[in-house]
Every structure is written in C-alpha cells, then in structure tokens.
Protein backbone atom coordinates (compact mmCIF):
# COMPACT_ATOMS: atom_id res chain seq x y z
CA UNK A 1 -9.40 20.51 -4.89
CA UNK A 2 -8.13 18.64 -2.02
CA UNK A 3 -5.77 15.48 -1.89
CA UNK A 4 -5.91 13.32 0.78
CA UNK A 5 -4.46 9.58 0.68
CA UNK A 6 -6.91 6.89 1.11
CA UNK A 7 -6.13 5.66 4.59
CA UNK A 8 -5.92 9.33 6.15
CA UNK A 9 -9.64 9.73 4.65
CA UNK A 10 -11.31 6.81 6.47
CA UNK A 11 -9.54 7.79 9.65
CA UNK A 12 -11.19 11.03 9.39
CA UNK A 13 -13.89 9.86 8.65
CA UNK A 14 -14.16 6.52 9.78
CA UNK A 15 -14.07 3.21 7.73
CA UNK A 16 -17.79 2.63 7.22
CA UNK A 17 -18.97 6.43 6.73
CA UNK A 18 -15.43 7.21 4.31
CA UNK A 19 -16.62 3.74 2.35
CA UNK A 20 -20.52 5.10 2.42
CA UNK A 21 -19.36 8.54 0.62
CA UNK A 22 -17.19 6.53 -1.65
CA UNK A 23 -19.78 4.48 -3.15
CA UNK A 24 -17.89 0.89 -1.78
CA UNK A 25 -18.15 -1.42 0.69
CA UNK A 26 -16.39 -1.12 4.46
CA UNK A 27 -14.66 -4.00 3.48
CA UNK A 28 -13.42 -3.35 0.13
CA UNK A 29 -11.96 -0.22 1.43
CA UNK A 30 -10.12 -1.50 4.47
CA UNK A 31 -8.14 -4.18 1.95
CA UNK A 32 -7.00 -1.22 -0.03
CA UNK A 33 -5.76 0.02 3.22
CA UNK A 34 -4.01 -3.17 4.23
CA UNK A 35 -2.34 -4.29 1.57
CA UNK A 36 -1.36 -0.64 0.28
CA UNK A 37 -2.71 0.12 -2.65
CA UNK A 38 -1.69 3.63 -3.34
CA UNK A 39 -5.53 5.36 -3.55
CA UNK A 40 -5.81 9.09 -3.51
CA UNK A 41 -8.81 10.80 -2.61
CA UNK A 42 -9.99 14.22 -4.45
CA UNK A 43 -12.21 16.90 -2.56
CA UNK A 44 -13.68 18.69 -5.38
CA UNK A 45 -14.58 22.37 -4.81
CA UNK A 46 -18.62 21.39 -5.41
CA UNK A 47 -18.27 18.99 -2.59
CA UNK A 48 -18.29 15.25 -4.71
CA UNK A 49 -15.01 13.13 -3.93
CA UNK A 50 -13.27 11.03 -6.54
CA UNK A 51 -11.11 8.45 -5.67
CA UNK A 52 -7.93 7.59 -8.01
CA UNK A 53 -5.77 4.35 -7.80
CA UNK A 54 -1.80 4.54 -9.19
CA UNK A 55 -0.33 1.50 -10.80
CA UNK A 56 2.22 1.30 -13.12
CA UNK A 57 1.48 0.06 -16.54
CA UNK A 58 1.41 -2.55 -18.21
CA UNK A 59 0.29 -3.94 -14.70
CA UNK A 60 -0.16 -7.80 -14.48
CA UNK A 61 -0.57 -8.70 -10.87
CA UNK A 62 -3.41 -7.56 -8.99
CA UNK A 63 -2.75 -5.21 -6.01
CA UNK A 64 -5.69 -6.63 -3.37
C-alpha cells in the first residue's frame, strides 16, 4: 500500500484524470488542494485507491 498526499497525486496524474479515478469532480479536488486540506491518497496492492481526509476532532469549522 502506497501513500501519496493529495496534491502530489493529481500532479501525477493530472487534475481531471486524478479526480476521474477518485470518484469526484475536477473541481472539488482542486479546492482541497488550495485551501489545504490534509487528504492522503492509498494505492492498494489490488490496484483501487482510497482517499482519507485528517481533521482533528471534535471539528466545527469546515476545511473547504
């Protein structure tokens, strides 16, 4: 299982193809790039990527 951080995963693979495999929208995931939301991205050993957000808890302001 690979880690990679959100914003190192769309430059790979581009904003609109990274969003595509990640089951959002371009847009959604360039705001969780600009305002820094702190999204990890797992490369499972089958090949399916899961994509985890940190916040601290209790959390009561929104991050985007």
């Amino acid at each position: 299982m690979r880690r990679i951080p959100l914003s190192e995963f769309a430059k790979e693979h581009g904003h609109t193809k990274a969003a595509q495999m990640l089951g959002c929208t371009q847009g959604a995931l360039s705001k969780a790039i600009r305002v820094g939301r702190d999204v990890v991205v797992f490369c499972n050993e089958d090949g399916s990527l899961t994509a985890l957000e940190q916040r601290p808890f209790p959390s009561q302001k929104t991050a985007a």
